[in-house]
N, C-alpha and C. Protein backbone atom coordinates (compact mmCIF):
# COMPACT_ATOMS: atom_id res chain seq x y z
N UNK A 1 -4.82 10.68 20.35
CA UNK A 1 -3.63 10.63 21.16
C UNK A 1 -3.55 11.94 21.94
N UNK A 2 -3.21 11.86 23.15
CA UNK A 2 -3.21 12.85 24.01
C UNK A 2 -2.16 14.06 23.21
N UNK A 3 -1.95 15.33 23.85
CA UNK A 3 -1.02 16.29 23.29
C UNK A 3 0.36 16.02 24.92
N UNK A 4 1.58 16.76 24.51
CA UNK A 4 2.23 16.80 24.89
C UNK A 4 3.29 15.68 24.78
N UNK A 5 4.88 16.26 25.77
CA UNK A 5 5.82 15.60 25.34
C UNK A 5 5.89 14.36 26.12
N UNK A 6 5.01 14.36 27.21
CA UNK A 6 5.27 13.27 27.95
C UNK A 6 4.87 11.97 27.02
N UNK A 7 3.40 11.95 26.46
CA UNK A 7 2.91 11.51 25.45
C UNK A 7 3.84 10.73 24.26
N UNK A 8 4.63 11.51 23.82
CA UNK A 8 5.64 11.05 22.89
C UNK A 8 6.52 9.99 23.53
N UNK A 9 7.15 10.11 24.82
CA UNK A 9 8.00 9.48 25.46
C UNK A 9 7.40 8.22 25.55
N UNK A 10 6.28 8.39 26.24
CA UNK A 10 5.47 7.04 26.59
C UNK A 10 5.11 6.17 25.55
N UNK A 11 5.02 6.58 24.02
CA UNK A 11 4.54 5.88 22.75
C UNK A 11 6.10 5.57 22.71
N UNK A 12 7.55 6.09 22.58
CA UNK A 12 8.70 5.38 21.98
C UNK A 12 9.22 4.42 23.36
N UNK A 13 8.80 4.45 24.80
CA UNK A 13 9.16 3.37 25.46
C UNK A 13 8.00 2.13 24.81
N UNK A 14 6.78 2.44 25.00
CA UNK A 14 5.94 1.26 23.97
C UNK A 14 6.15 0.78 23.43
N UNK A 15 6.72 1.38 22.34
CA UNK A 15 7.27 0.70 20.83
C UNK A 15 8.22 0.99 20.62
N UNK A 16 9.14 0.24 21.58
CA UNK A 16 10.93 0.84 20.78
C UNK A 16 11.32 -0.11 19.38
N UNK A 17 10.33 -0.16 18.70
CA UNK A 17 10.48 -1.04 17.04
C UNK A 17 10.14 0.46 15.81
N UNK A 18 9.76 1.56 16.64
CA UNK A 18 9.64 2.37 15.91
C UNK A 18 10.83 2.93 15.13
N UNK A 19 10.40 3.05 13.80
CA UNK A 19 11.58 3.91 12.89
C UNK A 19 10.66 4.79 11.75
N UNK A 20 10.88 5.64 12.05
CA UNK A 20 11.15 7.09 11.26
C UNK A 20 12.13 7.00 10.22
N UNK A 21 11.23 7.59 9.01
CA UNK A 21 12.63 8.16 7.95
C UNK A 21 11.71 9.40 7.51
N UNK A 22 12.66 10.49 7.58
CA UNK A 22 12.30 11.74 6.76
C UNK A 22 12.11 11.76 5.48
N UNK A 23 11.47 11.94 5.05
CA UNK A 23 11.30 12.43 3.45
C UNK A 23 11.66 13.82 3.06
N UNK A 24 11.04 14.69 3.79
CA UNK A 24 10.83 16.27 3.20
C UNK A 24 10.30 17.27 3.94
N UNK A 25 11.23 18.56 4.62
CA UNK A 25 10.77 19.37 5.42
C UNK A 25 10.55 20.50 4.86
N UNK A 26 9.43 21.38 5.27
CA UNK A 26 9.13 22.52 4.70
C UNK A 26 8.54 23.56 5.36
N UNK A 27 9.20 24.76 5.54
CA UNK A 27 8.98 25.88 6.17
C UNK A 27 8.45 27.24 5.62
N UNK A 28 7.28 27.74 6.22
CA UNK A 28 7.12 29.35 5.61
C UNK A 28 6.47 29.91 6.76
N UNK A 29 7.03 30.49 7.37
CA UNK A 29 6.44 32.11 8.66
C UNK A 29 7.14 30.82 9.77
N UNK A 30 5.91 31.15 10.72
CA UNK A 30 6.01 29.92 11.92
C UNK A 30 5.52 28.39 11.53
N UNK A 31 5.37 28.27 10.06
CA UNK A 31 4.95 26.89 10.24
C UNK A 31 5.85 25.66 9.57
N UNK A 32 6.16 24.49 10.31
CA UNK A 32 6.90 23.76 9.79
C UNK A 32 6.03 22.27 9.47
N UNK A 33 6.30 21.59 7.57
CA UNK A 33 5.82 20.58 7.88
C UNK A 33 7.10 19.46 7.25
N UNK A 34 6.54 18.20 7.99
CA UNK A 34 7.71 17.32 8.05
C UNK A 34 6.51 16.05 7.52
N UNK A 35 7.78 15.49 6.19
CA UNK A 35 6.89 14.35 5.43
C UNK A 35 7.95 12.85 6.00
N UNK A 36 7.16 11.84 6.25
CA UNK A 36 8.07 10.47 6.52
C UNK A 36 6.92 9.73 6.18
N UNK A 37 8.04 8.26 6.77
CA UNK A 37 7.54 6.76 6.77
C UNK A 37 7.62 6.49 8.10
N UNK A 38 6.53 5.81 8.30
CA UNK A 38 7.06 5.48 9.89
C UNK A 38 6.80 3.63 9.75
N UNK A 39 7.98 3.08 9.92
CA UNK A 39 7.24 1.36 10.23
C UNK A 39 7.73 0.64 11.97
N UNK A 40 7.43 -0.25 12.28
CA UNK A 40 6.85 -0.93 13.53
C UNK A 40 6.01 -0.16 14.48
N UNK A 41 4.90 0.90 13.95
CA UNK A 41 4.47 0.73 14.84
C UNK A 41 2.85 0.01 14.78
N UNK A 42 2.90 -0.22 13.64
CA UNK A 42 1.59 -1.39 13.21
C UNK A 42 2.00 -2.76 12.35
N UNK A 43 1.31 -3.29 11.66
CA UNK A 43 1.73 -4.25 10.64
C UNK A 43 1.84 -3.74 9.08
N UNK A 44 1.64 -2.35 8.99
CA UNK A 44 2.49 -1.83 7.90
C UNK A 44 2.72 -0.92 8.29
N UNK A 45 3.85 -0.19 7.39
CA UNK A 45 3.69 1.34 7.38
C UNK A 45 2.94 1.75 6.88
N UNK A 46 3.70 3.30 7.57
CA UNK A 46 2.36 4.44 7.46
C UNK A 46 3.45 5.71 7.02
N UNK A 47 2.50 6.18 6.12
CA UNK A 47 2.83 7.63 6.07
C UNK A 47 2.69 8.58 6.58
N UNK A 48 2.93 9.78 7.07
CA UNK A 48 2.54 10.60 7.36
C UNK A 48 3.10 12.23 7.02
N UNK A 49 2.25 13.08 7.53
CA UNK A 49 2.59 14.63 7.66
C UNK A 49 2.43 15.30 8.80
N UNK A 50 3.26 16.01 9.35
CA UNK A 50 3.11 16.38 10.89
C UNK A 50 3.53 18.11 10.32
N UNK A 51 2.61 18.68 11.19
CA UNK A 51 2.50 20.36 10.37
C UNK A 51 2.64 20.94 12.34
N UNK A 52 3.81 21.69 12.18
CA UNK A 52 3.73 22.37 13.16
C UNK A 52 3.13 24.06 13.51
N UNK A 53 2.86 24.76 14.05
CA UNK A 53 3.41 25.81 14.36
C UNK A 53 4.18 26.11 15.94
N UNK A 54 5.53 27.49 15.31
CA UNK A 54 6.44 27.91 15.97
C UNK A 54 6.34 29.01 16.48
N UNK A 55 6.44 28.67 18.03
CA UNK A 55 6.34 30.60 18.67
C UNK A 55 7.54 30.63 19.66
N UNK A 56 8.52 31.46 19.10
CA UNK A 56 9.74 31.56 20.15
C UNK A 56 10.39 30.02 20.51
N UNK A 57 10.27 29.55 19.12
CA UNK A 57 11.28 27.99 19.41
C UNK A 57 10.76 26.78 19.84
N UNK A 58 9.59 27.27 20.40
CA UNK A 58 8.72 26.03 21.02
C UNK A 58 7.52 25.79 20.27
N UNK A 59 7.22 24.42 20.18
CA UNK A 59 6.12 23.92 19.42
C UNK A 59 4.79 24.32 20.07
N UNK A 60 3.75 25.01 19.59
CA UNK A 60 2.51 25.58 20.25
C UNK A 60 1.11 24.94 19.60
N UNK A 61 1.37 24.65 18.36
CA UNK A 61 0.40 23.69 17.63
C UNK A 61 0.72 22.62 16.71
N UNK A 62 -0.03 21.81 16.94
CA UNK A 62 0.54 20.20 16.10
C UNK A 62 -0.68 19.55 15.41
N UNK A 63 -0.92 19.64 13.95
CA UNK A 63 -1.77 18.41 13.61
C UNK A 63 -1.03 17.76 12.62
N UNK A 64 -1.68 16.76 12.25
CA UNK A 64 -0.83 15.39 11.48
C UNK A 64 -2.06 14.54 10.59
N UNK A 65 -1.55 14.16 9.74
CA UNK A 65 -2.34 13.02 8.81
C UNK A 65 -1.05 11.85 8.75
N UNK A 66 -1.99 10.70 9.06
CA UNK A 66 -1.46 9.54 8.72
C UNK A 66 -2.17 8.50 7.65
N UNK A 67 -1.50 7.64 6.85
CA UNK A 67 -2.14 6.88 6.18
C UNK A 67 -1.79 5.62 6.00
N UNK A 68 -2.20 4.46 5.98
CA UNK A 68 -1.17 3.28 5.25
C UNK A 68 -0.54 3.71 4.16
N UNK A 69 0.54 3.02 3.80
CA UNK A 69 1.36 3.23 3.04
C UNK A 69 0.75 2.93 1.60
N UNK A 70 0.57 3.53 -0.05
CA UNK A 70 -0.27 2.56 -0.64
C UNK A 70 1.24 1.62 -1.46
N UNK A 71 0.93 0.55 -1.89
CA UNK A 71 1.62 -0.33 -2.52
C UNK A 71 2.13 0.63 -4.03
N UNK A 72 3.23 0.35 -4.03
CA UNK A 72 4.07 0.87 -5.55
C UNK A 72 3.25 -0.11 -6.83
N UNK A 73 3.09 0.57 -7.71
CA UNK A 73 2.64 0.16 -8.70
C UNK A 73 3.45 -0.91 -9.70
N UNK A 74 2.68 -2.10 -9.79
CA UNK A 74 3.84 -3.00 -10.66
C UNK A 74 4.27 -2.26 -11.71
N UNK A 75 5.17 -2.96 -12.83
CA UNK A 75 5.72 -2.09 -14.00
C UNK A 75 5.73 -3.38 -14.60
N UNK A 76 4.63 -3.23 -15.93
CA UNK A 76 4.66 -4.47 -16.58
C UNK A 76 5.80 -4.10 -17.73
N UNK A 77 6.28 -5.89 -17.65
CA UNK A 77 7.32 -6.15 -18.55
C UNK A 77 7.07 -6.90 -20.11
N UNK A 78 7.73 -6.31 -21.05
CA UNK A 78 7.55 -7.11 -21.96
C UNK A 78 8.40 -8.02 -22.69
């Protein structure tokens, strides 16, 4: 996927089925990472991690891991 914000714009007019939920943000110096779910923008969700770094407020580097989501583990009953 290309970099920049235009980029972003153009993927949420695409897929306005997209939804985001945060899980868990975490910060130390300039770097911020942000844990979610993301679903419609495939036929499952996906997880991911998006790791920033911060220089003077503005985002200057971005990588990310995504994954399918894995299935919750049954819980056998007795």
């Amino acid at each position: 996927m290309p970099s920049g914000l235009q980029t972003l714009r153009d993927l949420l007019k695409a897929a306005p089925d997209i939804h985001y939920d945060m899980h868990a943000v975490l910060a130390d110096g300039d770097l911020v990472a942000v844990h979610g779910r993301v679903t419609g923008w495939g036929s499952k969700p996906v997880i991911g991690e998006d790791i920033f770094r911060v220089d003077r407020g503005k985002i200057v580097e971005h990588w990310d891991v995504v994954q399918d989501e894995a299935p919750s583990p049954s819980v056998a009953t007795q």
